[in-house]
Every structure is written in structure tokens, then in C-alpha cells.
N, C-alpha and C. Protein backbone atom coordinates (compact mmCIF):
# COMPACT_ATOMS: atom_id res chain seq x y z
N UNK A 1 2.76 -12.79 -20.83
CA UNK A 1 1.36 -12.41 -20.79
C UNK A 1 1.13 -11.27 -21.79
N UNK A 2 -0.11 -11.47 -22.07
CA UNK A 2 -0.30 -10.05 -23.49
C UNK A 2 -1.01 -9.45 -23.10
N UNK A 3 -0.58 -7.74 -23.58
CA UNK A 3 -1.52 -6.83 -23.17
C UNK A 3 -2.05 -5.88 -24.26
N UNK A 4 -2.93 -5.31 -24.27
CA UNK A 4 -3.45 -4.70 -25.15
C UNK A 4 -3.04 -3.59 -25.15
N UNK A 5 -2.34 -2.46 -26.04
CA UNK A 5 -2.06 -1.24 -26.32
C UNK A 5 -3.07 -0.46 -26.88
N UNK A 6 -3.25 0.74 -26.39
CA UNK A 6 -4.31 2.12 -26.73
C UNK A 6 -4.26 1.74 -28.47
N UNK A 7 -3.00 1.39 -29.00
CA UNK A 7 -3.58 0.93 -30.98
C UNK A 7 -3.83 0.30 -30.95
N UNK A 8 -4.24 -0.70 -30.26
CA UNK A 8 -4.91 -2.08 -30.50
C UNK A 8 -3.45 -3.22 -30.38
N UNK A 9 -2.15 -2.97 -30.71
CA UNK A 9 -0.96 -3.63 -30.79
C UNK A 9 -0.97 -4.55 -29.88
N UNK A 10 -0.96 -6.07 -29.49
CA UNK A 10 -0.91 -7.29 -28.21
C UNK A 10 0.51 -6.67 -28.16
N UNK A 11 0.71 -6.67 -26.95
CA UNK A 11 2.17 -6.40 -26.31
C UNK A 11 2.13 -7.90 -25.14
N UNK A 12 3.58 -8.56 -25.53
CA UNK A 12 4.09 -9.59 -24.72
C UNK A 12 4.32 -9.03 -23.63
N UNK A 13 4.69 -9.07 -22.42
CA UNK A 13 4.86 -8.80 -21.19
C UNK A 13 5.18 -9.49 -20.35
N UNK A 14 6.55 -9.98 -20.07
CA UNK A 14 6.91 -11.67 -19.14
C UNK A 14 6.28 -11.13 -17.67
N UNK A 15 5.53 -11.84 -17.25
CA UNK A 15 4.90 -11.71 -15.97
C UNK A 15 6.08 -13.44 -15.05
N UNK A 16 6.26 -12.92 -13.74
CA UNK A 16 7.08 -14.06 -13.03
C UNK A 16 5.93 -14.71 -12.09
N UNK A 17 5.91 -15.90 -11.97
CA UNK A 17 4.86 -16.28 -10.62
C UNK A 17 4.94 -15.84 -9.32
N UNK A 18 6.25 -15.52 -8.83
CA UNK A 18 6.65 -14.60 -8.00
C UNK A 18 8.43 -13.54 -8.61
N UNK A 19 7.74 -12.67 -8.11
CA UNK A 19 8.94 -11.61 -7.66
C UNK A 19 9.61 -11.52 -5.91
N UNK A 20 10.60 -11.38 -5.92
CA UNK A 20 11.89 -11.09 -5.15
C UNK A 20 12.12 -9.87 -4.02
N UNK A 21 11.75 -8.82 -3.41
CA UNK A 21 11.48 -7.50 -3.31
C UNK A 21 12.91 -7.65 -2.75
N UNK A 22 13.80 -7.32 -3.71
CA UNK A 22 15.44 -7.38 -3.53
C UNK A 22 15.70 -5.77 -4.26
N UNK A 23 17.06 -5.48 -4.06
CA UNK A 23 17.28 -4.29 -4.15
C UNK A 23 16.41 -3.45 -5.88
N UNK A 24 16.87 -4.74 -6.64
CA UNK A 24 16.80 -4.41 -8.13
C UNK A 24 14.99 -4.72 -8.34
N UNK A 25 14.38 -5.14 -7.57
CA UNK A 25 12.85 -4.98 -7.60
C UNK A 25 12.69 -3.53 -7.19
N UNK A 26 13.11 -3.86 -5.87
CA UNK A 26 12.27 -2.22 -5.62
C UNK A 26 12.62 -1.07 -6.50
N UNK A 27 14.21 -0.97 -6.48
CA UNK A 27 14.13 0.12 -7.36
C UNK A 27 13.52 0.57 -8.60
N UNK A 28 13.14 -0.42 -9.13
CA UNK A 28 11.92 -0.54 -10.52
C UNK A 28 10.80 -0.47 -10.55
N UNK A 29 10.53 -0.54 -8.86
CA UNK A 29 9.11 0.14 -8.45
C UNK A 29 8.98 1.31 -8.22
N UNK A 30 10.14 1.75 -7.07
CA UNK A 30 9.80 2.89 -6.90
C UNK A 30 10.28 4.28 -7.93
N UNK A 31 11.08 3.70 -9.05
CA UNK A 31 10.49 4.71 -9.98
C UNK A 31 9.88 4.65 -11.23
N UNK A 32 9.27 3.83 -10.82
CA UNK A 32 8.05 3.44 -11.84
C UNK A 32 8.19 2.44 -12.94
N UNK A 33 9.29 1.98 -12.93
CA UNK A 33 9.74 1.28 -14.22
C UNK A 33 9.29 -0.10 -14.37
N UNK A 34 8.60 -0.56 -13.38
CA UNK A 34 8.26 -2.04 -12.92
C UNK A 34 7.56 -2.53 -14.39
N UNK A 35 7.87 -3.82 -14.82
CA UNK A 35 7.01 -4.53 -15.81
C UNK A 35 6.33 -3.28 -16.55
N UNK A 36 7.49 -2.50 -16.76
CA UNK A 36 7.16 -1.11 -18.32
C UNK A 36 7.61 -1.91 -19.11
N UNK A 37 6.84 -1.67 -20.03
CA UNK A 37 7.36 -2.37 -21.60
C UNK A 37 6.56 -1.30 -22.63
N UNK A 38 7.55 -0.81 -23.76
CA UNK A 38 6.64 0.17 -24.77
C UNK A 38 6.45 -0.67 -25.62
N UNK A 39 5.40 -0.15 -26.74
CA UNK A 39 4.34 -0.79 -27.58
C UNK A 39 5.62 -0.34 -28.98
N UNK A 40 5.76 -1.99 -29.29
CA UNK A 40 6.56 -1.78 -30.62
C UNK A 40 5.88 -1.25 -31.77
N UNK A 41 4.71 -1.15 -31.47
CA UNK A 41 4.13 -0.06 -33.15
C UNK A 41 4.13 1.01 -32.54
N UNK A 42 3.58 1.60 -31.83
CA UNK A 42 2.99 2.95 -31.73
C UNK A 42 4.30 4.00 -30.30
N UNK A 43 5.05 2.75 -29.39
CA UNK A 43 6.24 3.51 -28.34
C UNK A 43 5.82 3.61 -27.66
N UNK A 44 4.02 3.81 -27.06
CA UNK A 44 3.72 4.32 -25.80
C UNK A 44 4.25 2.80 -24.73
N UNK A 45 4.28 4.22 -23.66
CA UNK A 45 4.98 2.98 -22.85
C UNK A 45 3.79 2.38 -21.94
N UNK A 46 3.33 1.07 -21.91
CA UNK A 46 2.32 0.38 -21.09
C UNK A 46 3.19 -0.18 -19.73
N UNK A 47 2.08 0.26 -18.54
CA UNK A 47 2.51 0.04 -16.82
C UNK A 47 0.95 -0.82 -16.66
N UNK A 48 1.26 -2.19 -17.31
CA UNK A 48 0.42 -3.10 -16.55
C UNK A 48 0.15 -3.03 -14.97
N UNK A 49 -1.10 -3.12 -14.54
CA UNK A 49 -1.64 -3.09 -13.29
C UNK A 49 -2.22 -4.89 -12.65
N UNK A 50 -1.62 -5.50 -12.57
CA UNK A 50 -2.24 -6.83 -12.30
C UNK A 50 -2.06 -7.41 -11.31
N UNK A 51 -2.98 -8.56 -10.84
CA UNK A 51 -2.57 -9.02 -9.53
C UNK A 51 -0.94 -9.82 -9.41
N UNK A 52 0.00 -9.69 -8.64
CA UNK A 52 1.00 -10.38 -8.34
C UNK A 52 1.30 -10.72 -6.53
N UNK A 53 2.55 -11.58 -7.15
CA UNK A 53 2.82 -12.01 -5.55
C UNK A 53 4.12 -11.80 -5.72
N UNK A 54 4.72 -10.90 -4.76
CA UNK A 54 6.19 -10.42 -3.95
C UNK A 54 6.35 -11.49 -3.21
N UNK A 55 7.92 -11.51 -2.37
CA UNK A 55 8.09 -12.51 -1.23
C UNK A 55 9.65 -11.29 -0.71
N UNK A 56 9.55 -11.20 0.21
CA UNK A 56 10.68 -10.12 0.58
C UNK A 56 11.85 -11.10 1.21
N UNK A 57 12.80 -10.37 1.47
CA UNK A 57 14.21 -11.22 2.05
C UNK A 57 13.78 -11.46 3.04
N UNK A 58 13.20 -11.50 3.89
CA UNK A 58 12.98 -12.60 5.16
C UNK A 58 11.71 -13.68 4.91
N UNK A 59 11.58 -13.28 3.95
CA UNK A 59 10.40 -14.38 3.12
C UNK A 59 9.29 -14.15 3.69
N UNK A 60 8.56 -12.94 4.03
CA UNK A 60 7.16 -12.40 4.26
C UNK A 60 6.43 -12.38 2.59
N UNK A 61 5.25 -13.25 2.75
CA UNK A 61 4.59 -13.54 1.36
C UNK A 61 3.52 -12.01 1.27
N UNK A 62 3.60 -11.38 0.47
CA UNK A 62 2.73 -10.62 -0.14
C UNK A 62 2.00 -10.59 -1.40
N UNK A 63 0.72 -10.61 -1.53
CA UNK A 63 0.01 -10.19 -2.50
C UNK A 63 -0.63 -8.70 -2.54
N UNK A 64 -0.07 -8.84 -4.20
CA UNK A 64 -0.28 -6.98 -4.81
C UNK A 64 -1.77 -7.22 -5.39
N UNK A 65 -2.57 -6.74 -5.18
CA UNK A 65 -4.63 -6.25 -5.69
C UNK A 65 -4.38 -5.23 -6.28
N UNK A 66 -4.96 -4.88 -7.91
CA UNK A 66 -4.67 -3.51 -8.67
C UNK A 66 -5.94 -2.81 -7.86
N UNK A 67 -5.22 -1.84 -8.03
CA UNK A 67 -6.56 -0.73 -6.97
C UNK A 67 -7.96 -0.86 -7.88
N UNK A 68 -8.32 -1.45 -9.13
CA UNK A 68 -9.30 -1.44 -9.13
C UNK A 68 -10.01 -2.63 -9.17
N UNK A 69 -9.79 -3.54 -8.33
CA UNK A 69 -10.24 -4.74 -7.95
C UNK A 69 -10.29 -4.56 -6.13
N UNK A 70 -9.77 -3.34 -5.90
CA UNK A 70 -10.44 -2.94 -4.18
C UNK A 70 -11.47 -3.55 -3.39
N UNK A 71 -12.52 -3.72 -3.85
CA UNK A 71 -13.86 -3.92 -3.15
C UNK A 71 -14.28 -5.40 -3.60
N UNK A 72 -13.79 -5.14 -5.00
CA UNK A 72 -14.24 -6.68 -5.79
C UNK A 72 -13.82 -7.88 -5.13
N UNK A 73 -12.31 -7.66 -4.61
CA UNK A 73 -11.11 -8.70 -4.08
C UNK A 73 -11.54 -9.47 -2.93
N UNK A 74 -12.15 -8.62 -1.94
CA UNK A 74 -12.57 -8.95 -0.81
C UNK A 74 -14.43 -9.98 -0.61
N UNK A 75 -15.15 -9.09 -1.70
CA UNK A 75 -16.17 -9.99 -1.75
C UNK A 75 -16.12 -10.94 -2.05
N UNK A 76 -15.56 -11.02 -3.02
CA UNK A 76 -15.39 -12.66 -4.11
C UNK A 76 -14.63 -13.86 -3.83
N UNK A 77 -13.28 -13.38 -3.07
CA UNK A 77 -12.30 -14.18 -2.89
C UNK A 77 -11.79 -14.59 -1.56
N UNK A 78 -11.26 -16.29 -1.96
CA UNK A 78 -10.70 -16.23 -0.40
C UNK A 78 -9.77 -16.05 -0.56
N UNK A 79 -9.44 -15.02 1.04
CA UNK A 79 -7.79 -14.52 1.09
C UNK A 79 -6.76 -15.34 1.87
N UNK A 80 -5.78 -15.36 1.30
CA UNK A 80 -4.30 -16.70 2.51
C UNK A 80 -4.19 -15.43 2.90
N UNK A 81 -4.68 -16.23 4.45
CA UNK A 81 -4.35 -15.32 5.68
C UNK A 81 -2.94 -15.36 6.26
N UNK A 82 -1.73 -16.76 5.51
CA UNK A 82 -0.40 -16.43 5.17
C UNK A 82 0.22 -15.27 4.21
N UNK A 83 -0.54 -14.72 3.72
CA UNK A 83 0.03 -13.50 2.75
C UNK A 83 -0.22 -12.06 3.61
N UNK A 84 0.12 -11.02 3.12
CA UNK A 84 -0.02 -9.35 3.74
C UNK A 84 -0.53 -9.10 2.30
N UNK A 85 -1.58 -8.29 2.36
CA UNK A 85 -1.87 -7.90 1.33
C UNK A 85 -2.28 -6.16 1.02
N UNK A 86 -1.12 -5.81 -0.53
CA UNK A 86 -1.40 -4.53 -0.40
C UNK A 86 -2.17 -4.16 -1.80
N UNK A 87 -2.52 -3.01 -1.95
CA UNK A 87 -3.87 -2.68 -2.60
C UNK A 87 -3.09 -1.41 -3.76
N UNK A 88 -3.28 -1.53 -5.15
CA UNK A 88 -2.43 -0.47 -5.69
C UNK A 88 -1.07 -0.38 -5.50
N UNK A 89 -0.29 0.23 -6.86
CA UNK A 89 1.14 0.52 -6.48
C UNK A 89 1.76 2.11 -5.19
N UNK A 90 0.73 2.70 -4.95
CA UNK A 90 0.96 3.53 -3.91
C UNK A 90 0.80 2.60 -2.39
N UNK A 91 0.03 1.44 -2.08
CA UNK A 91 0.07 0.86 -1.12
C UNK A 91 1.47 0.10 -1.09
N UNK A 92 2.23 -0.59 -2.75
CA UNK A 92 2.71 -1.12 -2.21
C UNK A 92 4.28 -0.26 -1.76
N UNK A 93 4.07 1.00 -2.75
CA UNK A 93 5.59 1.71 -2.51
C UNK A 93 5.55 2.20 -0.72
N UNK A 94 4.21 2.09 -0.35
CA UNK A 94 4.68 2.76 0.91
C UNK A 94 4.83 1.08 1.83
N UNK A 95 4.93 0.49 1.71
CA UNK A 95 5.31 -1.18 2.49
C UNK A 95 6.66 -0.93 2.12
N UNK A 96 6.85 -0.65 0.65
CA UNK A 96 8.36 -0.75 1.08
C UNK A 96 8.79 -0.23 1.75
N UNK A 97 8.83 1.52 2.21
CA UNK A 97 9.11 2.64 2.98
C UNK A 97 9.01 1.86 3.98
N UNK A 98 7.73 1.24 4.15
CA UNK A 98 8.10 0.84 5.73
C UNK A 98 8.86 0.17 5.99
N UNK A 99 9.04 -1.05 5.16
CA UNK A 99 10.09 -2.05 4.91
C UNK A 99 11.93 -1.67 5.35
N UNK A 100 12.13 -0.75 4.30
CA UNK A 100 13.10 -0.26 4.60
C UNK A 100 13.40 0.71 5.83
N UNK A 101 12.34 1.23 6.81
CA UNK A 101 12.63 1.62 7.86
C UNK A 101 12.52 0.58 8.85
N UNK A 102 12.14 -0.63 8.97
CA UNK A 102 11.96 -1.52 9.77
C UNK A 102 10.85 -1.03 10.49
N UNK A 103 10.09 -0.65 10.39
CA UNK A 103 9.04 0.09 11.23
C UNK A 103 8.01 -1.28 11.21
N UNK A 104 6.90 -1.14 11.92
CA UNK A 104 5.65 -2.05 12.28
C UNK A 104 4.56 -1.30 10.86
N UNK A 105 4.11 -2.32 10.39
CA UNK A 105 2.56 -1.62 9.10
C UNK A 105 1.65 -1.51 9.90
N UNK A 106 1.57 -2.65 11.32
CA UNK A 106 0.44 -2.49 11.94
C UNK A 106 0.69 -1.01 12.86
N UNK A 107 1.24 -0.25 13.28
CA UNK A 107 1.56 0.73 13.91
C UNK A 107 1.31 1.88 13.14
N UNK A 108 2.03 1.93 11.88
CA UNK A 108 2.18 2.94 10.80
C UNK A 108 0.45 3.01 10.85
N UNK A 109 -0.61 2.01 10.46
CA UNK A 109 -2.06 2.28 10.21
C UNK A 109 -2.37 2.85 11.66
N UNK A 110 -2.08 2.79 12.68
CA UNK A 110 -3.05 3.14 14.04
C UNK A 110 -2.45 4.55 14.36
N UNK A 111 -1.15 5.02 13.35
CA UNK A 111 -0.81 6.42 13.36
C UNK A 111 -1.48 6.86 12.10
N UNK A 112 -1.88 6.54 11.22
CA UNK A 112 -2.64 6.99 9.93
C UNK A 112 -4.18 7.23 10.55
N UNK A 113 -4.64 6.40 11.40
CA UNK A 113 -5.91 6.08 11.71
C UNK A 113 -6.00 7.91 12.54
N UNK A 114 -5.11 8.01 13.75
CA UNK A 114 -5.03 9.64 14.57
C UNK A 114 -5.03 10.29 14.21
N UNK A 115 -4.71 10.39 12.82
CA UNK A 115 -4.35 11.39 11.55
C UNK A 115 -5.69 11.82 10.70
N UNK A 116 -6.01 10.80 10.64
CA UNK A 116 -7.47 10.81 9.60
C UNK A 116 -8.96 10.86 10.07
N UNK A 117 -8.83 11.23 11.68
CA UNK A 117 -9.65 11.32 12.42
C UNK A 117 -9.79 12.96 12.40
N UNK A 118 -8.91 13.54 11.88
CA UNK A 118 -8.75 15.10 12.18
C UNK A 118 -8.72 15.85 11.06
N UNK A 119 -9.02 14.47 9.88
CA UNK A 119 -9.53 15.87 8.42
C UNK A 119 -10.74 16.14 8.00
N UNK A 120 -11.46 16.77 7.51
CA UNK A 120 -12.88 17.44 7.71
C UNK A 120 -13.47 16.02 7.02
N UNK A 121 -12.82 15.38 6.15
CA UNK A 121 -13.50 13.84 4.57
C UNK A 121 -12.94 13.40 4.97
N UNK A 122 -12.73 12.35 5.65
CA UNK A 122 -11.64 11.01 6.02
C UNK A 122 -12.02 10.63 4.60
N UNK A 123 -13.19 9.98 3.99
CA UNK A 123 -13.83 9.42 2.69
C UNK A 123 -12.86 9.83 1.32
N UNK A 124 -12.21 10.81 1.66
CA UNK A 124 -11.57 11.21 0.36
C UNK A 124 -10.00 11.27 0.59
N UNK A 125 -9.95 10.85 1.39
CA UNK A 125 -8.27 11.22 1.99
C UNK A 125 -7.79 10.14 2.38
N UNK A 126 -6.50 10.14 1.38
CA UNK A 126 -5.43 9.30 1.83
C UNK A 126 -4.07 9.03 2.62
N UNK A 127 -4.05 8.82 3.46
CA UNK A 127 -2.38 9.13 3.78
C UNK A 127 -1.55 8.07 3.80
N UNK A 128 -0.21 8.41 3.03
CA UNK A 128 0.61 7.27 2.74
C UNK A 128 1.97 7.44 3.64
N UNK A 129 2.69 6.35 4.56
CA UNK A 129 4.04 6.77 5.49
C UNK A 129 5.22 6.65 3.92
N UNK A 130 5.75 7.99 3.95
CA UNK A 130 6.55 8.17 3.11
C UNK A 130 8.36 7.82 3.65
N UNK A 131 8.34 8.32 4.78
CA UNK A 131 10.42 8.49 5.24
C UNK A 131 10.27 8.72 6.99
N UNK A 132 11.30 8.36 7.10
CA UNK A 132 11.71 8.93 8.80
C UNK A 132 12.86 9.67 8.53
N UNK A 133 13.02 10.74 8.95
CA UNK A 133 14.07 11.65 8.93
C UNK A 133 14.59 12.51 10.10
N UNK A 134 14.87 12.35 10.86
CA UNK A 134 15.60 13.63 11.93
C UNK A 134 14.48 13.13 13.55
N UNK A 135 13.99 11.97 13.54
CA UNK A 135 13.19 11.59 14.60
C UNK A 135 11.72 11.88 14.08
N UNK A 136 11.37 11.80 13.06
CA UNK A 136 10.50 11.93 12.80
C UNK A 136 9.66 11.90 11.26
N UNK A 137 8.46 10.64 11.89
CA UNK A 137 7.78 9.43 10.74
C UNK A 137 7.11 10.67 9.63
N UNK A 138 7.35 11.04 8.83
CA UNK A 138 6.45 11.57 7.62
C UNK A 138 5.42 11.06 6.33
N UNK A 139 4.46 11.71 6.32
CA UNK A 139 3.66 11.03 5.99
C UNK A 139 3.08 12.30 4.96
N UNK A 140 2.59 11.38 3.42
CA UNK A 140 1.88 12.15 2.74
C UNK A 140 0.53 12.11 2.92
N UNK A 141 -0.35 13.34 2.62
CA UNK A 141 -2.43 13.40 2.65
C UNK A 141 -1.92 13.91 1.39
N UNK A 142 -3.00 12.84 0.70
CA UNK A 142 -3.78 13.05 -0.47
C UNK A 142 -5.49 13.19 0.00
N UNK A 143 -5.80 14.34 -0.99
CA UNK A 143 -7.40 14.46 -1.12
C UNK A 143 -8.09 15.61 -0.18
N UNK A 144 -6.91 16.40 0.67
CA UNK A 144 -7.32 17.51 1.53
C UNK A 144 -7.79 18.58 0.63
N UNK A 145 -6.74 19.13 -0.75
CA UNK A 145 -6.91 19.88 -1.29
C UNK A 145 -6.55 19.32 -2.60
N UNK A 146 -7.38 19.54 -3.73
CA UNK A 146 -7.29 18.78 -5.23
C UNK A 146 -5.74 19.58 -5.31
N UNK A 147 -5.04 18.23 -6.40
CA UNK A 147 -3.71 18.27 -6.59
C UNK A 147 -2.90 19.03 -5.82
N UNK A 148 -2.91 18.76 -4.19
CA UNK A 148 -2.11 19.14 -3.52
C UNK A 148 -1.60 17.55 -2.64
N UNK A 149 -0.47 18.21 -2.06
CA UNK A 149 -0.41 16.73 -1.40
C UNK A 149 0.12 17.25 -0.07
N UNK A 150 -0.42 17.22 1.11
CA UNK A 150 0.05 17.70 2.69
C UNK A 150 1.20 16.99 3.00
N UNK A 151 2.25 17.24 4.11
CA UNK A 151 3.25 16.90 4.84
C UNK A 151 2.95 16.59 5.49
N UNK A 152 3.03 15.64 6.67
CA UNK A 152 2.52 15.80 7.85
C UNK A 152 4.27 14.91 8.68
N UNK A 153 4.56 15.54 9.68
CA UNK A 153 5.71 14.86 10.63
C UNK A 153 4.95 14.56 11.69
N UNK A 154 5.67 13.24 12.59
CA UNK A 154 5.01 12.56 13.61
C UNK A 154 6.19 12.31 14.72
N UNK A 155 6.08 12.66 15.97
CA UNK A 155 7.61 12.15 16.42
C UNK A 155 7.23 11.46 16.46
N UNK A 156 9.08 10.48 16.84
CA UNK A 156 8.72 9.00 16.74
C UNK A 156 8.63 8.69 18.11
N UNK A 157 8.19 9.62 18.92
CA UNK A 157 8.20 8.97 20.88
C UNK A 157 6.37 8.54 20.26
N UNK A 158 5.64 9.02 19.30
CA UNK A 158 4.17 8.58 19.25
C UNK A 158 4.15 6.84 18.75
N UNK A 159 5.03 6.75 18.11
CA UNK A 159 5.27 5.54 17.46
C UNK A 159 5.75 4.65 18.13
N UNK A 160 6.83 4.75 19.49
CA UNK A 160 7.14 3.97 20.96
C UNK A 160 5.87 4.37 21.67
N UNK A 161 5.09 4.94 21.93
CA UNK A 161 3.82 4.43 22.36
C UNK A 161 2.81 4.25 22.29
N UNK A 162 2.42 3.57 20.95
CA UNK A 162 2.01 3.06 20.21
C UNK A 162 2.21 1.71 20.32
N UNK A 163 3.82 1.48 20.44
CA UNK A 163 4.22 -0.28 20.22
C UNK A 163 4.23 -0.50 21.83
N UNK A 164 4.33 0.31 22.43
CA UNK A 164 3.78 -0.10 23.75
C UNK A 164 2.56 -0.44 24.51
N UNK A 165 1.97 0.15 23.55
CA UNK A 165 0.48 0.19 24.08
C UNK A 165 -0.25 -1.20 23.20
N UNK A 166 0.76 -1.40 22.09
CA UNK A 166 0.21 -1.83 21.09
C UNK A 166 -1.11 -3.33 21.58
N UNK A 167 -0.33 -4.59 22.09
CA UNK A 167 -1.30 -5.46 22.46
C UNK A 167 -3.25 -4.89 23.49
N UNK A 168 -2.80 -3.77 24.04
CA UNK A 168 -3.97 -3.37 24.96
C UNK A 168 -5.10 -2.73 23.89
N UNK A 169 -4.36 -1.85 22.90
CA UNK A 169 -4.94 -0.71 22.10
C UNK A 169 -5.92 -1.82 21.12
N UNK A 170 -4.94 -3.45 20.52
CA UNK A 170 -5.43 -3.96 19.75
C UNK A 170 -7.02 -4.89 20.14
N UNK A 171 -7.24 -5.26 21.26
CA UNK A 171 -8.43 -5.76 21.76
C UNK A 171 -9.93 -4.85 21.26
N UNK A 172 -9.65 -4.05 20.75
CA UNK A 172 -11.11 -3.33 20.91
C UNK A 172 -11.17 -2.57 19.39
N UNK A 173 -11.88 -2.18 18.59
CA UNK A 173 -12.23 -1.79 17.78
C UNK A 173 -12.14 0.06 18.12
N UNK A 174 -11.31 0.88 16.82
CA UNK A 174 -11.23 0.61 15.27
C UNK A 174 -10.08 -0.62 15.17
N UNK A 175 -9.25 -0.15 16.15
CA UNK A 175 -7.22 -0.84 16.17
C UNK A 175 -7.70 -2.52 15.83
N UNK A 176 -8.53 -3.04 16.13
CA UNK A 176 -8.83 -4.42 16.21
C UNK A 176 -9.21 -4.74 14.41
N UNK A 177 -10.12 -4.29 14.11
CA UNK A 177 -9.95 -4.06 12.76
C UNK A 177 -9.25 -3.77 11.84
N UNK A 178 -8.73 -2.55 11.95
CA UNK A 178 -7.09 -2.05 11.34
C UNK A 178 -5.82 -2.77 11.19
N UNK A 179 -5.53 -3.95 12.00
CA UNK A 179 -4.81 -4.70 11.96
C UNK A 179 -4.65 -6.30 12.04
N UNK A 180 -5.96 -6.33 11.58
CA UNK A 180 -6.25 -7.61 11.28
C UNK A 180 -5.74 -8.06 9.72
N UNK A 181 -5.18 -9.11 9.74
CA UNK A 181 -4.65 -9.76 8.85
C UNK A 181 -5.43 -10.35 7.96
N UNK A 182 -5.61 -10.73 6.48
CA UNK A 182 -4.33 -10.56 5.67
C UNK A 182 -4.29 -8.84 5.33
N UNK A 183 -5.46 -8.56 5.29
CA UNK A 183 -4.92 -6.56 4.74
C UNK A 183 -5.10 -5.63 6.43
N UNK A 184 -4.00 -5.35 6.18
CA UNK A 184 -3.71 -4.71 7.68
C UNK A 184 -3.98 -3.20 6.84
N UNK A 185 -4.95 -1.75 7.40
CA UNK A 185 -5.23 -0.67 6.99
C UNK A 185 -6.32 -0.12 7.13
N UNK A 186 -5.84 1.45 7.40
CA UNK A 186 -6.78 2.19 8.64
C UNK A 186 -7.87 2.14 7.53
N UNK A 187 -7.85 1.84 5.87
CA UNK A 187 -8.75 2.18 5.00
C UNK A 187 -10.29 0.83 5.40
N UNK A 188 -10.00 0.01 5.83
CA UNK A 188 -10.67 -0.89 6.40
C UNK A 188 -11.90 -0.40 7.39
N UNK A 189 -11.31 0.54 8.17
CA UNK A 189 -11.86 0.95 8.65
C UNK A 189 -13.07 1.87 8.67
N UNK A 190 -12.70 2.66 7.51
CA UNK A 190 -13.06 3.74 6.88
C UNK A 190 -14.05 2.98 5.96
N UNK A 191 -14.11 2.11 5.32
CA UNK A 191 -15.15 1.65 4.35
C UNK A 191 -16.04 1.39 5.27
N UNK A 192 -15.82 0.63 6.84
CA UNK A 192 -16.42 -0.13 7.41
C UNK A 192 -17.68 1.28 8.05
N UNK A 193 -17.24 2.59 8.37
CA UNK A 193 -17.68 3.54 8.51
C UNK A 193 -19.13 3.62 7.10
N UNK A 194 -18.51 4.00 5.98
CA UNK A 194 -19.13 3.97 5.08
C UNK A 194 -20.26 3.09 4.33
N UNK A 195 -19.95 2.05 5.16
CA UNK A 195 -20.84 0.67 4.79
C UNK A 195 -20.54 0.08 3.63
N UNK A 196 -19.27 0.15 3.01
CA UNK A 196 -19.01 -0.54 1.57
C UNK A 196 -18.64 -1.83 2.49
């Protein structure tokens, strides 16, 4: 696939119909190196943003939406309600996190959701589940304070009751929303607030 470079240079770019989310994927995501390719005239290095489809080792189908097709994606298109779908490369590095903790996405959002109920702008604030470490789920806020980024720790006894509660909590709205399939996310919610 060709992409256009800031000099004008077409840059080739092998795009796959699907990707693998195997060890040697992720790691090329998560430090950024994914489908980098530099511009043979000019060196800058181009990080295409485009729609793709992952499939992970237990063969859960995902589709990647570049964050700026957000709003567009959903009006326009129909979504396979066989796929999970994540939004931007910060949505999808934190699936992996979750991925690799074995944790629930639908859980991780209804602990993002308790979280974002308690900052002054939910509208501007993001929080992404980053690690579990020492009993406890951590999570980055973006948008509390310009170019800062908050900590936040969660024990994980909130997260066992959570998955306990989980089928009762899900009958009723925001949780009913939030984890509805194909895009499971408390941000759903939050637009739905906003009226986008």
C-alpha cells in the first residue's frame, strides 16, 4: 500500500489482510515500531494509522479504527458483531495489557467507568489499564492536567467484585452500554452523555 510522505515521496508499505497478535506483533506495537517504514528520499520515519484486523492466539477477531475515524466508523458502517473493536493505537496497546494479564475488557471499562465518574471533565479524560503489579490494576488519566499523565492503583478485591457482580451490574444502564459488543468502552458512554 502507498503512502504519502510530508515531501511528497509515495512510500510502499506492505499492509497484511490480517496480522497475528503473537509475541513479535506486539512487541512492534508496543514500542512503536509497527508498519514504520522511513521515506527513502527525505528518512522521516512514517507510522501509518489505518484500519486493520488482528486475530490473537485463541483466535479472538479484532478490528483496529484509526482514532480519527472515531465517530465516522460508527455512523456509516456496519460493524461484525464477531469482531472486538478497538479505536487508536493507545486503545489497542492497552487490549494488549489486558490481554497479557488475562483480565476481563468488559470489567477493566466498568472500573474505568468508577474512575471517571470522579474527575471534575470526564469529556476530556482518558484512562487507559496500563499493568497489575503487587495486587493491584494500574491505570493511566490522561487530560486531568495538560501534559501530565495521573497514576491511579485499584485493588484487585474491586475487580473480584466486579466479576461477581458482573451479570446483575450488566442488566441496566451505564454497565449495559459499556459492554456491549462489538466496541466494549466506558467512552461509549461518555459520548452517549454528550450526545455525539
Amino acid at each position: 500500500m502507498q503512502f504519502q510522505c510530508y515531501c511528497n515521496n509515495a512510500v510502499e508499505i506492505p499492509v497484511k489482510d490480517e496480522y497475528i497478535l503473537d509475541d513479535d506483533t506486539i512487541t512492534s506495537i508496543l514500542q512503536g515500531e509497527f508498519l514504520s517504514t522511513s521515506c527513502d528520499r527525505c528518512g522521516k520515519i512514517l507510522k501509518p494509522e489505518i484500519p486493520l484486523t488482528f486475530r490473537t492466539l485463541d483466535n479472538e477477531h479484532v478490528s483496529f479504527i484509526p482514532e480519527n475515524e472515531r465517530f465516522s466508523t460508527f455512523e456509516t458502517q456496519q460493524l461484525d458483531s464477531n469482531s472486538l473493536y478497538v479505536i487508536g493505537y493507545p486503545e489497542l496497546i492497552e487490549y494488549i495489557h489486558i490481554l497479557s494479564k488475562d483480565f476481563k475488557k468488559e470489567i477493566i471499562e466498568i472500573i474505568k467507568l468508577q474512575i471517571i465518574q470522579k474527575v471534575p471533565d470526564p469529556s476530556k479524560t482518558v484512562i487507559l489499564f496500563q499493568d497489575y503489579v503487587d495486587s493491584r490494576l494500574i491505570f493511566h488519566i490522561h487530560g486531568l492536567k495538560d501534559n501530565e499523565i495521573a497514576v491511579m492503583k485499584i485493588p484487585y478485591s474491586l475487580y473480584q467484585s466486579i466479576e461477581k457482580d458482573f451479570r446483575k451490574l450488566i442488566q441496566n444502564d451505564p454497565y449495559k452500554t459499556i459492554v456491549e459488543k462489538p466496541y466494549i468502552s466506558v467512552r461509549k458512554h461518555l459520548a452517549d452523555e454528550a450526545g455525539e
